[in-house]
Protein backbone atom coordinates (compact mmCIF):
# COMPACT_ATOMS: atom_id res chain seq x y z
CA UNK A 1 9.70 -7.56 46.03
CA UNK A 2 8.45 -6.48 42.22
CA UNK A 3 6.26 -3.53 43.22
CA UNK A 4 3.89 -4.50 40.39
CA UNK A 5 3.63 -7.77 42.77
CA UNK A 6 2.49 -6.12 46.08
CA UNK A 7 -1.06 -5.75 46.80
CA UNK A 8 -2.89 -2.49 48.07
CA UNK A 9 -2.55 -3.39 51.22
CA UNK A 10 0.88 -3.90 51.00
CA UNK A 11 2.02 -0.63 49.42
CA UNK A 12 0.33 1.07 51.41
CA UNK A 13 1.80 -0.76 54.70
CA UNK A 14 5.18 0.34 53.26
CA UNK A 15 4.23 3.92 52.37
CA UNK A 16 2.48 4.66 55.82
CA UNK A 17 6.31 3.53 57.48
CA UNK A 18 8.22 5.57 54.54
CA UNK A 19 6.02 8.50 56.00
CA UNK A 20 7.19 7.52 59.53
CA UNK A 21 10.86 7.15 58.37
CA UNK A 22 11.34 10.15 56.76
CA UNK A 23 9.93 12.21 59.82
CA UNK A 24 11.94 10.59 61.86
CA UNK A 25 14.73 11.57 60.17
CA UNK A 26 14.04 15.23 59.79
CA UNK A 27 12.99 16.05 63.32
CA UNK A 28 15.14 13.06 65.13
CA UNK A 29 14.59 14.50 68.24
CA UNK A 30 11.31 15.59 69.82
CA UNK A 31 11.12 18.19 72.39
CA UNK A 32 10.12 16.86 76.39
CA UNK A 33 6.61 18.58 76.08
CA UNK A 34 6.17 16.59 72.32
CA UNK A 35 7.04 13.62 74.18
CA UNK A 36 4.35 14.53 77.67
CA UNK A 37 1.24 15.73 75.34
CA UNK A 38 1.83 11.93 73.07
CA UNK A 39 1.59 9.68 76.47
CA UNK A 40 -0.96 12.51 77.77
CA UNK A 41 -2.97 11.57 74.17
CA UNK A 42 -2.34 7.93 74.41
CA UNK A 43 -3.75 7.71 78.04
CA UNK A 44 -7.12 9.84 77.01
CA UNK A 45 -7.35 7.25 74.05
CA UNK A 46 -7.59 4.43 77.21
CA UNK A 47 -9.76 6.05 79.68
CA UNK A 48 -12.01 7.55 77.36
CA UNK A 49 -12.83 4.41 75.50
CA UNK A 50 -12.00 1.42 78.82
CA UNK A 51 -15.23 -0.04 78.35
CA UNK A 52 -15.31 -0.36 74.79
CA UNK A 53 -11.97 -1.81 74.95
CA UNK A 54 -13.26 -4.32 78.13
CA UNK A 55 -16.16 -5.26 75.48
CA UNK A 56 -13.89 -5.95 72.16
CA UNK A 57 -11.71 -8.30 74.11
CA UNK A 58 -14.67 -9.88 75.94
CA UNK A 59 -16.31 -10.74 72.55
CA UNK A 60 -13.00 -11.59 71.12
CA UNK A 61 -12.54 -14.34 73.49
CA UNK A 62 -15.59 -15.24 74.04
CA UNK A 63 -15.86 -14.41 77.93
CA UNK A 64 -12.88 -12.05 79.17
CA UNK A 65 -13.49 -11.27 82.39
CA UNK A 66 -13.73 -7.57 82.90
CA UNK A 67 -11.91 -7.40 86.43
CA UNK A 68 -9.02 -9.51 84.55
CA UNK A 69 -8.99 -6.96 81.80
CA UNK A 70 -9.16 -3.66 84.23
CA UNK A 71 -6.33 -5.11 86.88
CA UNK A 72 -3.97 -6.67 84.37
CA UNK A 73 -4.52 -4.83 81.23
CA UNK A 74 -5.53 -1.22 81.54
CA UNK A 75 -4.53 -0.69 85.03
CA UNK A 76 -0.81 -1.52 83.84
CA UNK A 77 -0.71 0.61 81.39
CA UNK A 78 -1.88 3.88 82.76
CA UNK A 79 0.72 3.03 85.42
CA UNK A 80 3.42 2.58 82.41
CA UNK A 81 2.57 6.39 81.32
CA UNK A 82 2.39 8.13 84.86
CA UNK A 83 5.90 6.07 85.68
CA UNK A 84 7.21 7.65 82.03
CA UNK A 85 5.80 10.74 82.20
CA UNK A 86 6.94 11.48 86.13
CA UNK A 87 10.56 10.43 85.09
CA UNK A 88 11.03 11.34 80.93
CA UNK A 89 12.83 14.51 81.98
CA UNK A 90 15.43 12.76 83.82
CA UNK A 91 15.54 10.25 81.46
CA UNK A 92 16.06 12.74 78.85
CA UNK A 93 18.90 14.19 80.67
CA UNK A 94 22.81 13.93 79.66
CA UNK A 95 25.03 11.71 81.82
CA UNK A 96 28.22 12.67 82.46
CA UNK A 97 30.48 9.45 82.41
CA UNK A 98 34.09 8.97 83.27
CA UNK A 99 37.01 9.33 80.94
CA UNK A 100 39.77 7.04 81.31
CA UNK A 101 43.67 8.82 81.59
CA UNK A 102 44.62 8.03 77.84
CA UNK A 103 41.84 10.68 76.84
CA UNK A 104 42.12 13.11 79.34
CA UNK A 105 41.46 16.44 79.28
CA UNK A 106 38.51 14.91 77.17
CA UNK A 107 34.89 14.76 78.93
CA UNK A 108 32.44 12.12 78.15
CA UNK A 109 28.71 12.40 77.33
CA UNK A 110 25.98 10.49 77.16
CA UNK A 111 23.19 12.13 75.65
CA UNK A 112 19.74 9.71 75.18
CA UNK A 113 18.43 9.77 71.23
CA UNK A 114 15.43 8.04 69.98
CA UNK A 115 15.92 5.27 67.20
CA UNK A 116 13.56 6.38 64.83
CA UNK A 117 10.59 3.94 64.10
CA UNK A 118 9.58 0.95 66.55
CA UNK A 119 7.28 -1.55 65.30
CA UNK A 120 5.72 -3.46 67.83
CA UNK A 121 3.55 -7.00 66.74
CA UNK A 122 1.38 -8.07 69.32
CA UNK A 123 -0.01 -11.22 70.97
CA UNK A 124 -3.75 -11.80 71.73
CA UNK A 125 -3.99 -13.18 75.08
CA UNK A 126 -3.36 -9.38 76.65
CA UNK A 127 -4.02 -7.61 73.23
CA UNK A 128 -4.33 -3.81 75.03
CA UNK A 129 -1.58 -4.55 77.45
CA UNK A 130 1.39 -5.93 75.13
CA UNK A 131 0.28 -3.56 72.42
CA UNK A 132 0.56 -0.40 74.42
CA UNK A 133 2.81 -0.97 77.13
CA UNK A 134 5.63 -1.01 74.31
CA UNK A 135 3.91 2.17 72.79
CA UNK A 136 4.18 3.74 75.88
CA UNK A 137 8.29 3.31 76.35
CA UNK A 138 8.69 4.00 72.77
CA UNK A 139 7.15 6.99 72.29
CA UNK A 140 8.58 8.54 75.62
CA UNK A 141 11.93 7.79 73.99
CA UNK A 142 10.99 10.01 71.39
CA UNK A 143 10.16 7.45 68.63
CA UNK A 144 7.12 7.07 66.11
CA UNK A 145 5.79 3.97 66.15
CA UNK A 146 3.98 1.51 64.50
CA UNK A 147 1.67 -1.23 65.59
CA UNK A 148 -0.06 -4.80 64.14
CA UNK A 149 -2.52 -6.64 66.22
CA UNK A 150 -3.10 -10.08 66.55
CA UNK A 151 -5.17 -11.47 63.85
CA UNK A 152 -7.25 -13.43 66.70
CA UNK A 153 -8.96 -10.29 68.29
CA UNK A 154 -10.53 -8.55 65.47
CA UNK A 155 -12.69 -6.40 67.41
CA UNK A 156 -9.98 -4.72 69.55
CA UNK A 157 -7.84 -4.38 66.69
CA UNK A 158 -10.51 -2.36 64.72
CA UNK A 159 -11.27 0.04 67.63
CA UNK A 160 -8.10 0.36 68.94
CA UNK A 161 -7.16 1.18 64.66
CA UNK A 162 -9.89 3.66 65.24
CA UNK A 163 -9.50 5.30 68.77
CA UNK A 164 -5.53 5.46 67.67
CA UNK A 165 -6.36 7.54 64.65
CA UNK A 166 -8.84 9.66 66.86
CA UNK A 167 -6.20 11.25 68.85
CA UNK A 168 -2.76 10.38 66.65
CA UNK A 169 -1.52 11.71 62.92
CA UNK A 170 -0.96 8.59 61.09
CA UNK A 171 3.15 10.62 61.28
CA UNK A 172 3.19 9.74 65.31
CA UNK A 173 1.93 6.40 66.02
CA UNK A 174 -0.29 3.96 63.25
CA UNK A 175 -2.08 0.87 64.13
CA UNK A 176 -1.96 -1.40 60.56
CA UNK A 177 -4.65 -4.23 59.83
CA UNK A 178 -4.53 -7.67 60.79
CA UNK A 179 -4.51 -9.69 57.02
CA UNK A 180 -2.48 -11.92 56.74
CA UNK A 181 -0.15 -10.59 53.64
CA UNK A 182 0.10 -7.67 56.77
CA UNK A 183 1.11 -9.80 58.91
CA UNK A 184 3.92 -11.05 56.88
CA UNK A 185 5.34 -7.94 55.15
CA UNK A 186 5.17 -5.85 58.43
CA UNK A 187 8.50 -7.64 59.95
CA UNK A 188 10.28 -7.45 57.05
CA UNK A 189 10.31 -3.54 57.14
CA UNK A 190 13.10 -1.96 57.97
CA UNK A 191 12.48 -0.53 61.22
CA UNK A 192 14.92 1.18 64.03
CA UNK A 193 13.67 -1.62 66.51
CA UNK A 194 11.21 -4.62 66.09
CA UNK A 195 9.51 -5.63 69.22
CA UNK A 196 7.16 -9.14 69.13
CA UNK A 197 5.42 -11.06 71.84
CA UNK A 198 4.20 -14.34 71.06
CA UNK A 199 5.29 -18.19 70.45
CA UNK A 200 8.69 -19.07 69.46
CA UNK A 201 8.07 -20.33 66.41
CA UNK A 202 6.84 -17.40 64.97
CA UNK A 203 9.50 -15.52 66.68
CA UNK A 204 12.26 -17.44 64.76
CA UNK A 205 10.23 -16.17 61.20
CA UNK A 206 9.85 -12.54 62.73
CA UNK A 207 14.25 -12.75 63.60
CA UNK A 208 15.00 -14.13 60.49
CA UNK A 209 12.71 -11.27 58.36
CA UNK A 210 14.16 -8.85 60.75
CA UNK A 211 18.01 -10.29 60.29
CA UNK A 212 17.42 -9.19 56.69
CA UNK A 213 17.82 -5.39 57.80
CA UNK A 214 19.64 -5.94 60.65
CA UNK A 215 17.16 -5.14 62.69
CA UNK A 216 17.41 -5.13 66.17
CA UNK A 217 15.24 -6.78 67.83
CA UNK A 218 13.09 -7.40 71.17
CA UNK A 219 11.61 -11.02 71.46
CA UNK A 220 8.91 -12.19 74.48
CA UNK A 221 8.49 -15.95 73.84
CA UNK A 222 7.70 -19.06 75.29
CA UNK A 223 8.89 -21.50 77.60
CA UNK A 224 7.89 -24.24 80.99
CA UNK A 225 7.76 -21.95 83.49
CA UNK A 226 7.90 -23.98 86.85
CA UNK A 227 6.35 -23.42 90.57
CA UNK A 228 8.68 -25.27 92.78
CA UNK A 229 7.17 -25.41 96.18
CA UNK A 230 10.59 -25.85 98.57
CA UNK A 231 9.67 -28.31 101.77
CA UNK A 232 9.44 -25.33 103.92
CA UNK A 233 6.56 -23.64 102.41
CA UNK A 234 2.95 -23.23 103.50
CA UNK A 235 1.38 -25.58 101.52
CA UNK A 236 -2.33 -23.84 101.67
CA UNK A 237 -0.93 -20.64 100.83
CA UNK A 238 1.30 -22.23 97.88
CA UNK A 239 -1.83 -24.14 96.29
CA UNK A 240 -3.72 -20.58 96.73
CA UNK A 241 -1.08 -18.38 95.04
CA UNK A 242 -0.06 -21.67 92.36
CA UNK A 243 -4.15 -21.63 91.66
CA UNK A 244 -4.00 -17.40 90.83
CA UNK A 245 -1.40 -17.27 88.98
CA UNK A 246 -2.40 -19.94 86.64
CA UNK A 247 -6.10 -19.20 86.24
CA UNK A 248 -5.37 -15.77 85.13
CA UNK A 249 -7.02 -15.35 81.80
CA UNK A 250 -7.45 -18.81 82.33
CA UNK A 251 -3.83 -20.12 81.85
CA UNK A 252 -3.36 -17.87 78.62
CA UNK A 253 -0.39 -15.87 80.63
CA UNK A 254 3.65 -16.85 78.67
CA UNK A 255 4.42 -16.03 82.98
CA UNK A 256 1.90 -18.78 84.15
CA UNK A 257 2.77 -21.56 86.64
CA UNK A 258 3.30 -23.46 83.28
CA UNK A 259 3.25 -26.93 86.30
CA UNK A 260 4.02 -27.38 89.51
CA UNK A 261 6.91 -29.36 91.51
CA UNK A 262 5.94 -30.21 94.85
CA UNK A 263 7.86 -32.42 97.68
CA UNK A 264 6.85 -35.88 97.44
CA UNK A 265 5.09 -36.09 100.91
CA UNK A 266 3.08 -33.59 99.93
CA UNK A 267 1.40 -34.02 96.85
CA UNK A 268 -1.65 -35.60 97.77
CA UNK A 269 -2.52 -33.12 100.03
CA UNK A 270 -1.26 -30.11 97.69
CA UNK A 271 -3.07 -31.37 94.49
CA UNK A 272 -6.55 -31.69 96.53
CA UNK A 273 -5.89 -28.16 98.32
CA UNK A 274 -5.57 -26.75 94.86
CA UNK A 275 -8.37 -27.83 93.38
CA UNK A 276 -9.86 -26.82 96.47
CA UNK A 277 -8.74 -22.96 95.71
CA UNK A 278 -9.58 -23.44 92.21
CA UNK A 279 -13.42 -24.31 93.13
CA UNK A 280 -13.84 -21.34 95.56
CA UNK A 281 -12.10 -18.92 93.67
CA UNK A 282 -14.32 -20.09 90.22
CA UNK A 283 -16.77 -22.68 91.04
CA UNK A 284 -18.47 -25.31 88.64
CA UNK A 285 -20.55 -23.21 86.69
CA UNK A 286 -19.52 -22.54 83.48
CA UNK A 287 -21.43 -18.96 83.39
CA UNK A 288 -19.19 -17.57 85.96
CA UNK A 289 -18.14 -14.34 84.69
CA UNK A 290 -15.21 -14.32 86.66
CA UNK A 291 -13.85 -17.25 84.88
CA UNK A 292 -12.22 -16.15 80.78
CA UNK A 293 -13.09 -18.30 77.84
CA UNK A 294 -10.12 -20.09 75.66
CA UNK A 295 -9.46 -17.88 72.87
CA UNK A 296 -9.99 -19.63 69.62
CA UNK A 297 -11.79 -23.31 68.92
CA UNK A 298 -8.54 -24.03 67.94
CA UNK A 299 -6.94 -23.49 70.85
CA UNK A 300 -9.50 -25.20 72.97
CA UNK A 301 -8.92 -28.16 70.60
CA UNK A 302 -4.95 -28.09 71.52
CA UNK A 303 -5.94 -28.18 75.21
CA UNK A 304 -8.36 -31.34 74.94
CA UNK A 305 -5.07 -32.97 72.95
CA UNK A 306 -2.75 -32.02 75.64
CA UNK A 307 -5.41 -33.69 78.44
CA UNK A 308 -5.88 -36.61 76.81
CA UNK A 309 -2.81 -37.91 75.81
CA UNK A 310 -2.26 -37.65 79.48
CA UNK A 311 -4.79 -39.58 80.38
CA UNK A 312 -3.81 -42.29 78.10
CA UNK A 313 -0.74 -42.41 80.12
CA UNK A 314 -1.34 -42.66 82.76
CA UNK A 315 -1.77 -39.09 84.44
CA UNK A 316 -4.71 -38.92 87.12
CA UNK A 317 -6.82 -36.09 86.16
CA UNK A 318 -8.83 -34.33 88.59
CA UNK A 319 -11.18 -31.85 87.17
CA UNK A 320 -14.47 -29.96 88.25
CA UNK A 321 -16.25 -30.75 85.03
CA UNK A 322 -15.27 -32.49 81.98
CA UNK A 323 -13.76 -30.50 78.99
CA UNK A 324 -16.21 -31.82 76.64
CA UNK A 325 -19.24 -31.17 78.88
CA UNK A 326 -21.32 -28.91 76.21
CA UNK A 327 -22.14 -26.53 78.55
CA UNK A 328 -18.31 -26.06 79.57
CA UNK A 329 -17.70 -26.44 75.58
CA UNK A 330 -20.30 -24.12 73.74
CA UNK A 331 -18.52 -21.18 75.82
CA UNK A 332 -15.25 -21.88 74.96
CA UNK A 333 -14.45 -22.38 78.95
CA UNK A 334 -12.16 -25.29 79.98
CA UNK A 335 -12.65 -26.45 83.10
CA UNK A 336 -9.60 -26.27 85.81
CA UNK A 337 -7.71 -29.25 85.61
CA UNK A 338 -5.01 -30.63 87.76
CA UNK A 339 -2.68 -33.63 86.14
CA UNK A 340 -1.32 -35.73 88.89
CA UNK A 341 2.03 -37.90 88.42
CA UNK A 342 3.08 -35.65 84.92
CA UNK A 343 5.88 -37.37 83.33
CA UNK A 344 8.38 -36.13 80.83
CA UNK A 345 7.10 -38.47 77.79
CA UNK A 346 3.61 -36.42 77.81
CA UNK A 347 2.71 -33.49 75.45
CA UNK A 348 1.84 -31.98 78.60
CA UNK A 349 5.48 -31.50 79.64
CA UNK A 350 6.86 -30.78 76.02
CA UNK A 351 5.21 -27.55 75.44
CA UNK A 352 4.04 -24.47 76.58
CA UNK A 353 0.70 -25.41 77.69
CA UNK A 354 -1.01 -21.46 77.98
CA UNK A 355 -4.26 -22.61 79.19
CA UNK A 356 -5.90 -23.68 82.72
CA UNK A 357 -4.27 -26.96 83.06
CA UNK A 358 -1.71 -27.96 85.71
CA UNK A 359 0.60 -31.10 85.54
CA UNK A 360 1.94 -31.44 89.34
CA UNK A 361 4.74 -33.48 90.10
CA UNK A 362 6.67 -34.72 92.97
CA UNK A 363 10.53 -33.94 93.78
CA UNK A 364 12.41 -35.74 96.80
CA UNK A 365 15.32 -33.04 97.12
CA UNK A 366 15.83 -29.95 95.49
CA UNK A 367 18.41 -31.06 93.22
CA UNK A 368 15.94 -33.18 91.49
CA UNK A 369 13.34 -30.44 91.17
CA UNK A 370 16.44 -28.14 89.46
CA UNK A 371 16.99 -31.23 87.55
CA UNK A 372 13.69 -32.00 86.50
CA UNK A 373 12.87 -28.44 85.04
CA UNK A 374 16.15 -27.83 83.46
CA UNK A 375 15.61 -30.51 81.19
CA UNK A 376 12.15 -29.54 80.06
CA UNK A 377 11.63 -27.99 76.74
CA UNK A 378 12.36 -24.09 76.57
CA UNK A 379 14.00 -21.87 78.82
CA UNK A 380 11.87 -20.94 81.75
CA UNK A 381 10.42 -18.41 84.13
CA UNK A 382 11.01 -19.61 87.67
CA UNK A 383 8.52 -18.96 90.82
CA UNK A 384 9.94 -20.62 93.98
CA UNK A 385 7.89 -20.47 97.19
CA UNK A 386 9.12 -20.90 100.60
CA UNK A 387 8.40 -18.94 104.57
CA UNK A 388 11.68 -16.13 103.45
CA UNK A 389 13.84 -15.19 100.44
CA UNK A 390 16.35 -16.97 101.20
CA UNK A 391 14.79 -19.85 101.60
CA UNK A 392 13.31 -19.35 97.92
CA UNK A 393 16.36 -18.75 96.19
CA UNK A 394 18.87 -20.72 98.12
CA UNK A 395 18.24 -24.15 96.13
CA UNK A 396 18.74 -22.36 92.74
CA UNK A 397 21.75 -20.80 93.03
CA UNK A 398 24.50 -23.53 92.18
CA UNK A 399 22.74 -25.12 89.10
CA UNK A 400 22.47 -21.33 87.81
CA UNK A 401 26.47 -21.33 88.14
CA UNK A 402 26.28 -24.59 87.09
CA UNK A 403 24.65 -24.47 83.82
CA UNK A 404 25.71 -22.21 80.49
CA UNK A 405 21.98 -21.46 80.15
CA UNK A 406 19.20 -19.17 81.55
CA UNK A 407 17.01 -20.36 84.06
CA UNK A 408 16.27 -17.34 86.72
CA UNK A 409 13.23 -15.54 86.32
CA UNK A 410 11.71 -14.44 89.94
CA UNK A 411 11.25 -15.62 93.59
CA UNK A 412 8.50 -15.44 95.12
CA UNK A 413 8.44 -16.09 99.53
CA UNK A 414 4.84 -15.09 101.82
CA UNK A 415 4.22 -12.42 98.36
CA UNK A 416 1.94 -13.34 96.17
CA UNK A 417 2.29 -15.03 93.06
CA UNK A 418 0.77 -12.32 91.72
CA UNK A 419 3.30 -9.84 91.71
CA UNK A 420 5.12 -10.73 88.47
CA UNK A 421 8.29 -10.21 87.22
CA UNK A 422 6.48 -8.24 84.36
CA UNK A 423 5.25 -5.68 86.53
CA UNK A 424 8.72 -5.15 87.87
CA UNK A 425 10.58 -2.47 85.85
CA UNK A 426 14.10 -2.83 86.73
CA UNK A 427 14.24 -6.28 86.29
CA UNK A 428 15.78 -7.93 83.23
CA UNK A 429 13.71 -10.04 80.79
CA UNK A 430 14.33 -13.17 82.30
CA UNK A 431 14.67 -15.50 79.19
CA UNK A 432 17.54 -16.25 76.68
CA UNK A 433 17.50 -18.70 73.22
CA UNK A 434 14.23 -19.78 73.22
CA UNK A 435 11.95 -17.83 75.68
CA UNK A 436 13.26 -14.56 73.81
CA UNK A 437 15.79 -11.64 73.95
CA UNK A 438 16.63 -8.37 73.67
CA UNK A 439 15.96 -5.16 75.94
């Protein structure tokens, strides 16, 4: 771009990462006590400002529940920089590796180096959890880094812009502004590694600004993520862990029960069980402060769309309140809602829903459950639940071999839904094409 055609904001976007890039380049490799006192800096920026950071994201949603933003945002984090800092030293440390006979007497190395400068652009729903859980593993792999917030919470962005500063030279790790002209010159910088959470669509404009540099890049996107509930299973303690897992932040989770597939015989009795759990875990009252607002009026708009169209065809809709009661409305909170007999011709089923509504559909054999969900839109997170592990995984295994794409994501047998994939560290992303790439 014509530098007489950049704005302020602009230039000085690209001179804060020519700052970064150039001391990256001159000391490439930070010592292990550099490394310790950054994630020892970056926790005190957390602890010493958790409730200002609980309040920001409450008032940028709306409602955020504070438990919700203590067990699955700040919580995870701290445990991302004690797991980094009790194991950067070995992490630092050379490998030997084996040398094959047509080198010999040669000995093979392999010696961990930073990249240089990560940027990281973030998603809203968990704004201090997918911002600085990538911070953490970047800069205890020696990198600088640079971070943009989601344009849709305003008020976290500012503080954490502020708190960052507080305890960071803008040479370590910088947290941009949220404009939009930000927004769209920040992936086309050249950076060592690009990380991004958020939809795919957006994800195909941040690949192809990034393909420009060559970039590498790491991409969290979306997908149907499925609960299949095998014949076997508890059907109370499915509809409990199926109600958790998707009322999380109310729905706004990419690793959400995205709908539910549930044996035939059943799904009477599962669909009224879950709204059941869904009524004693967050009642009817739309001031429970338990229960997380929808992020945006725009978003809540999307949600009444997805409902209604369907309920025009033909979709039984069982709800504790209606979406456009005012009182459910003025607060931004969308009621629980289950969506009987789903079928593949609704909105419902054709994209990534991210809010608290559940389409629940019946299967006679689990061939036609692997069926159904490998034909929905997206590549997908899988959650099976049956009595044992075996039991969970057994009916996925041959379409995996099966089919050329990526379907396996976790299993889940008496554990709660709960425990995530995400909060499992050895484990693969488990998304290709569409839900995302890259390590």
């Amino acid at each position: 771009m014509d530098q007489s055609l950049k704005s302020p904001r602009q230039q000085a976007l690209e001179d804060a990462f020519h700052r970064l890039f150039e001391l990256s380049r001159a000391e490439p490799a930070p010592a292990l006590e550099l490394r310790l006192d950054r994630l020892k800096r970056l926790r005190a920026a957390i602890t010493e400002n958790e409730t200002r950071f609980e309040a920001a994201i409450s008032a940028d949603f709306g409602h955020r529940s504070t438990t919700e933003t203590v067990i699955a945002e700040t919580m995870l984090v701290l445990g991302e920089i004690r797991h980094a800092a009790r194991h950067l030293k070995k992490w630092m440390a050379p490998q030997r590796i084996s040398t094959t006979l047509q080198f010999a007497p040669a000995r093979n190395r392999l010696i961990p180096q930073p990249l240089g400068v990560v940027g990281i652009i973030a998603p809203w729903n968990y704004p201090l959890q997918l911002t600085l859980a990538p911070a953490v593993a970047a800069l205890a792999a020696g990198n600088r880094v640079m971070i943009k917030p989601s344009e849709l919470v305003p008020r976290f962005s500012a503080l954490l812009q502020e708190v960052i500063a507080g305890k960071f030279a803008a040479t370590e790790l910088i947290v941009t502004g949220i404009e939009e002209e930000i927004a769209k010159a920040f992936a086309a910088l050249p950076f060592d590694h690009l990380v991004f959470t958020g939809s795919t669509r957006v994800g195909r404009l941040v690949a192809e600004a990034a393909g420009r540099n060559l970039t590498p890049v790491t991409l969290e996107l979306g997908g149907k993520s499925p609960a299949i509930v095998d014949h076997s299973a508890d059907i109370d303690q499915a509809a409990q862990r199926i109600a958790y897992g998707k009322l999380l932040n109310a729905g706004q989770t990419c690793i959400a029960p995205d709908y539910a597939l549930v044996p035939e015989a059943s799904l009477k009795d599962f669909a009224e069980r879950l709204q059941g759990h869904m009524q004693r875990m967050f009642g009817t009252d739309p001031d429970n402060t338990d229960y997380t607002s929808i992020v945006s009026d725009r978003h809540y708009a999307r949600l009444e769309g997805l409902l209604a169209d369907a309920r025009a065809k033909g979709a039984r809709i069982m709800q504790a309140a209606a979406s456009g009661d005012p009182l459910w409305k003025q607060k931004r909170k969308f009621p629980p809602t289950i969506i009987v007999g789903a079928t593949s011709d609704m909105a419902v089923m054709q994209e990534e829903i991210f809010g608290p509504l559940l389409p629940v559909m019946g299967y006679r054999n689990a061939a036609e459950s692997i069926a159904t969900s490998t034909h929905m839109t997206g590549h997908w997170r899988c959650t099976g639940l049956a009595p044992t592990m075996p039991r969970a995984t057994r009916c996925f295994r041959v379409p995996c071999q099966a089919e050329s794409r990526s379907t396996i994501a976790c299993f889940i047998s008496r554990r709660s839904i709960s425990r995530w994939a995400a909060s499992a560290r050895p484990a693969p992303a488990p998304t290709t094409a569409n839900g995302g790439f890259g390590r």
